[in-house]
Protein backbone atom coordinates (compact mmCIF):
# COMPACT_ATOMS: atom_id res chain seq x y z
CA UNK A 1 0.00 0.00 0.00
CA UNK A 2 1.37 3.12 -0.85
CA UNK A 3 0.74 7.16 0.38
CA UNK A 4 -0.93 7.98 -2.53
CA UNK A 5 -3.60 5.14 -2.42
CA UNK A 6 -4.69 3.61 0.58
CA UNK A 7 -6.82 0.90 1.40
CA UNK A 8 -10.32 0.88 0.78
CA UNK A 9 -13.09 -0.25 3.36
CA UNK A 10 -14.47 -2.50 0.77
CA UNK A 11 -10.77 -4.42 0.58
CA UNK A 12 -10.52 -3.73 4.22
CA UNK A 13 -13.63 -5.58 5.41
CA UNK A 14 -12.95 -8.47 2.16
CA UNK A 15 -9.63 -9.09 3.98
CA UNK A 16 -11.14 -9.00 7.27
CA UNK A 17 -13.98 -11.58 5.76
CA UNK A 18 -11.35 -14.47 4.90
CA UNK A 19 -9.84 -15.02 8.31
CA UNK A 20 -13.22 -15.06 10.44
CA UNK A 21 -11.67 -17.05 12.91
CA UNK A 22 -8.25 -15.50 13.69
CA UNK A 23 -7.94 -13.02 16.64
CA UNK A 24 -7.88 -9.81 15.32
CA UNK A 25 -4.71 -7.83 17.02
CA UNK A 26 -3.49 -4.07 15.57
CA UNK A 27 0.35 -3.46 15.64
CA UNK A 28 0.72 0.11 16.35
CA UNK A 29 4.60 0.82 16.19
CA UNK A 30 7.21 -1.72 15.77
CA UNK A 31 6.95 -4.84 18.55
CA UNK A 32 3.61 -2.37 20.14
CA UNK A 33 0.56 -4.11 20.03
CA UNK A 34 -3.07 -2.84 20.91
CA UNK A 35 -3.99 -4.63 24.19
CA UNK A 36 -5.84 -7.85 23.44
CA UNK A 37 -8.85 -6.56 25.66
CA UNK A 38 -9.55 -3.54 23.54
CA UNK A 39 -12.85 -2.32 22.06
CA UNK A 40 -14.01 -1.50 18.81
CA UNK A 41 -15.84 1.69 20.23
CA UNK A 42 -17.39 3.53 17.14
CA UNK A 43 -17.13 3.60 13.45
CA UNK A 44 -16.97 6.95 11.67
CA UNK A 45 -17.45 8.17 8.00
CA UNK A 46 -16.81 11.02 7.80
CA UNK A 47 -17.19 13.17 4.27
CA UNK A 48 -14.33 15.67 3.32
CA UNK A 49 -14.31 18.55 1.58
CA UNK A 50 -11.45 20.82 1.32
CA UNK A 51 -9.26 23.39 -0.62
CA UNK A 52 -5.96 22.87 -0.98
CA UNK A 53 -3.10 25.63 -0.97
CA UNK A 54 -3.42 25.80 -4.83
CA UNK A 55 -6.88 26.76 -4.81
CA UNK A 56 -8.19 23.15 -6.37
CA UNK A 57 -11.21 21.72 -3.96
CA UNK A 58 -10.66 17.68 -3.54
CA UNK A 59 -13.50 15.34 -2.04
CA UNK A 60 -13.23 11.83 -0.27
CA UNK A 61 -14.53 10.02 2.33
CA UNK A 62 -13.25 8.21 5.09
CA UNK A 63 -14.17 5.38 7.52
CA UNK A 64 -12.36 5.87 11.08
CA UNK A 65 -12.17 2.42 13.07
CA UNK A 66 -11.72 3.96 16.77
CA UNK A 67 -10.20 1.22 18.74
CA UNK A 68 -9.96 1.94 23.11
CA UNK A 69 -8.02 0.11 25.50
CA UNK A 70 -10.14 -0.23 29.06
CA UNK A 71 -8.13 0.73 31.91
CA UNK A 72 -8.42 -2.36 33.43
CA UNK A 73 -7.56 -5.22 31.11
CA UNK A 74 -9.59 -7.74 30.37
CA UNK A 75 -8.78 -11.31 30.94
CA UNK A 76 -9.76 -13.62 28.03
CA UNK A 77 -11.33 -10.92 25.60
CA UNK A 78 -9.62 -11.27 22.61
CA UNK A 79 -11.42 -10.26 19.87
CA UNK A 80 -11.79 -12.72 16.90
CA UNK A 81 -11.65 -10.97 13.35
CA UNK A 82 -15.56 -12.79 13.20
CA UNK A 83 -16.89 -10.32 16.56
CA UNK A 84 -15.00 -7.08 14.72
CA UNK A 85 -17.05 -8.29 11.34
CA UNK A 86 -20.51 -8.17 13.70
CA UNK A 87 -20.06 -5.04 14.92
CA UNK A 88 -19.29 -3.68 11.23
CA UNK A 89 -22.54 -5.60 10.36
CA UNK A 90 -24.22 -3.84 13.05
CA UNK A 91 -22.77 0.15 12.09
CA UNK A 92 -24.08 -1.02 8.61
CA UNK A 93 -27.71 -1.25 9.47
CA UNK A 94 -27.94 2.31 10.53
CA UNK A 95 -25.27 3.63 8.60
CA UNK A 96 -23.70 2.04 5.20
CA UNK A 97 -20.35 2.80 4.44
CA UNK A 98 -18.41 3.85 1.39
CA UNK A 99 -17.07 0.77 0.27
CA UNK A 100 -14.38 3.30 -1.81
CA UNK A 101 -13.70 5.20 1.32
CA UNK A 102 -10.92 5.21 2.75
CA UNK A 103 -9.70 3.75 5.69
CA UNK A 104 -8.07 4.71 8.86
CA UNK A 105 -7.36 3.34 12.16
CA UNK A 106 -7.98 5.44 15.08
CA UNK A 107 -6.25 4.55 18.33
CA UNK A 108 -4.17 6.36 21.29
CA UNK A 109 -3.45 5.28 24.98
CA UNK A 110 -1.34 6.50 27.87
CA UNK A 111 2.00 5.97 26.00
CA UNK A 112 1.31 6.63 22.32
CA UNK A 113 -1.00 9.78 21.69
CA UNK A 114 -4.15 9.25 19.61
CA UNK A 115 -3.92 9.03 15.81
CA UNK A 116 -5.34 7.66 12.82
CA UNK A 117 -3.27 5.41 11.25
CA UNK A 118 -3.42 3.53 7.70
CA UNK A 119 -3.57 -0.57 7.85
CA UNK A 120 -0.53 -1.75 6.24
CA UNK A 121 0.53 -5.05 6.27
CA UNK A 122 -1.89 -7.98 7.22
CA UNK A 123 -0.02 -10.73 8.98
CA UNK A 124 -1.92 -14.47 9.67
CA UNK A 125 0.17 -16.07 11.99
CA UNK A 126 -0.68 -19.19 14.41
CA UNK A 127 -4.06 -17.95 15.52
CA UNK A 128 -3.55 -14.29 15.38
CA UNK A 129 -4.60 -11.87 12.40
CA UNK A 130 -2.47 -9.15 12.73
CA UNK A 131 -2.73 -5.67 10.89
CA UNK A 132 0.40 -3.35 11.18
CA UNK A 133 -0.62 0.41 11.27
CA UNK A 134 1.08 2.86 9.35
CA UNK A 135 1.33 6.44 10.21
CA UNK A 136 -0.48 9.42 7.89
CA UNK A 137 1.09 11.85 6.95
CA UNK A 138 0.41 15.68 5.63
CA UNK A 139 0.95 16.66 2.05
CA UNK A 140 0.95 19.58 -0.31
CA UNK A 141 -1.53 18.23 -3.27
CA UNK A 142 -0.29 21.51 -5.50
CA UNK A 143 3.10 20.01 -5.54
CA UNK A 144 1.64 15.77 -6.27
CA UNK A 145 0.04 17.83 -9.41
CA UNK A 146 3.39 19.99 -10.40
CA UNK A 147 1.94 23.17 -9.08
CA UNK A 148 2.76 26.03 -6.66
CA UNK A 149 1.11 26.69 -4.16
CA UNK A 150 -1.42 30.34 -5.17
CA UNK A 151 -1.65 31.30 -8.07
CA UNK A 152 1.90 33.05 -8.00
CA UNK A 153 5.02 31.97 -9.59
CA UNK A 154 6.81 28.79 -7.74
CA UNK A 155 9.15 31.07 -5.89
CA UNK A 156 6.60 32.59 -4.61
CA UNK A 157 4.20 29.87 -3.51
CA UNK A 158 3.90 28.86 0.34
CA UNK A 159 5.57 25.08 -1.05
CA UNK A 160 8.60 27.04 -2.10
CA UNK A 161 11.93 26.96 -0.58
CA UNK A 162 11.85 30.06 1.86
CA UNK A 163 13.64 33.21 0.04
CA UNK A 164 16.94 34.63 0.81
CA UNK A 165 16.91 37.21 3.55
CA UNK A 166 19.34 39.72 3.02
CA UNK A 167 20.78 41.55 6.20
CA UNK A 168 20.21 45.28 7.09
CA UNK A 169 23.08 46.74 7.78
CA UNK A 170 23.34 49.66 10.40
CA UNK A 171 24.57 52.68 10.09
CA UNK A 172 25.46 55.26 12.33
CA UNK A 173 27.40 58.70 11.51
CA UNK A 174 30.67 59.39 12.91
CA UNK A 175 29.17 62.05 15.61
CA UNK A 176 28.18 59.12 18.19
CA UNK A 177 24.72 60.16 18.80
CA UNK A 178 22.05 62.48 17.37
CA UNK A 179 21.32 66.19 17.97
CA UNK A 180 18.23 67.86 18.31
CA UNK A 181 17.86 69.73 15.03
CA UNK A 182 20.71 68.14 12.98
CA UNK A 183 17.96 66.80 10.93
CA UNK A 184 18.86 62.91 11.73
CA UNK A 185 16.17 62.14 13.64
């Protein structure tokens, strides 16, 4: 999967749909798993609509996955990839989602601040169905289409390498201070 296409949630939830019986884990940095006892807490779509820093306005939708850890683990509740397809099933009835959208991963606890993350890799190993989370990132979508930024020349667009500043130099006459009515001040 690369930046400039990410998964859908239609070839999310098919990947999701042929391992039913694997426990669904989420790797959120290297060797950093989401605890087994976590909750699927809400599924979001969430239309965008915005204008980019080349004037151009871009559309897509997106369906955010928000996963929570409880404070207090839970013993035994490993979710199976089958329980995370039921509560899609269930957002579904009340609210059906983009099957082109795309989708994110929304997670956060005490030691790794909230963020929506991309899956990545999907990993069936053993019993375990594991999807490695990759990290968004921002982008100038002038530049991906060879533009400035504005409408104003490249060296002049907000994308642009910063201009040179050139240095004031000060300059002070060789009387040490001014008079009153020397007509310096």
């Amino acid at each position: 999967m690369s930046q400039s296409n990410p998964m859908t949630w239609g070839d999310f939830k098919n990947t999701l749909e042929q391992n039913p019986d694997l426990y669904l884990q989420f790797q959120y940095e290297e060797g950093k798993f989401v605890d087994s006892s976590y909750h699927i807490t809400e599924i979001k779509q969430a239309p965008i609509v915005s204008v980019d820093c080349g004037g151009q306005m871009n559309s897509w939708t997106e369906v955010i996955v928000q996963l929570w850890e409880p404070s207090v683990k839970e013993v035994d509740r490993s979710m199976k990839v089958d329980k995370a397809l039921k509560i899609v099933n269930l957002v579904e009835k009340t609210l059906p989602l983009n099957p082109n959208a795309t989708v994110k991963i929304e997670f956060g606890n005490s030691k790794f601040d909230t963020r929506q993350m991309y899956p990545g890799e999907f990993i069936a190993d053993g019993e375990a169905f594991t999807v490695n989370l990759v990290p968004d990132f921002t982008q100038c979508k002038a530049l991906t289409r060879n533009q400035s930024c504005g409408t104003s020349p490249a060296e002049a667009s907000c994308c642009a390498p910063a201009p040179v500043k050139q240095e004031l130099e000060l300059v002070t006459s060789d009387g040490g201070s001014c008079q009153p009515g020397s007509g310096c001040c």
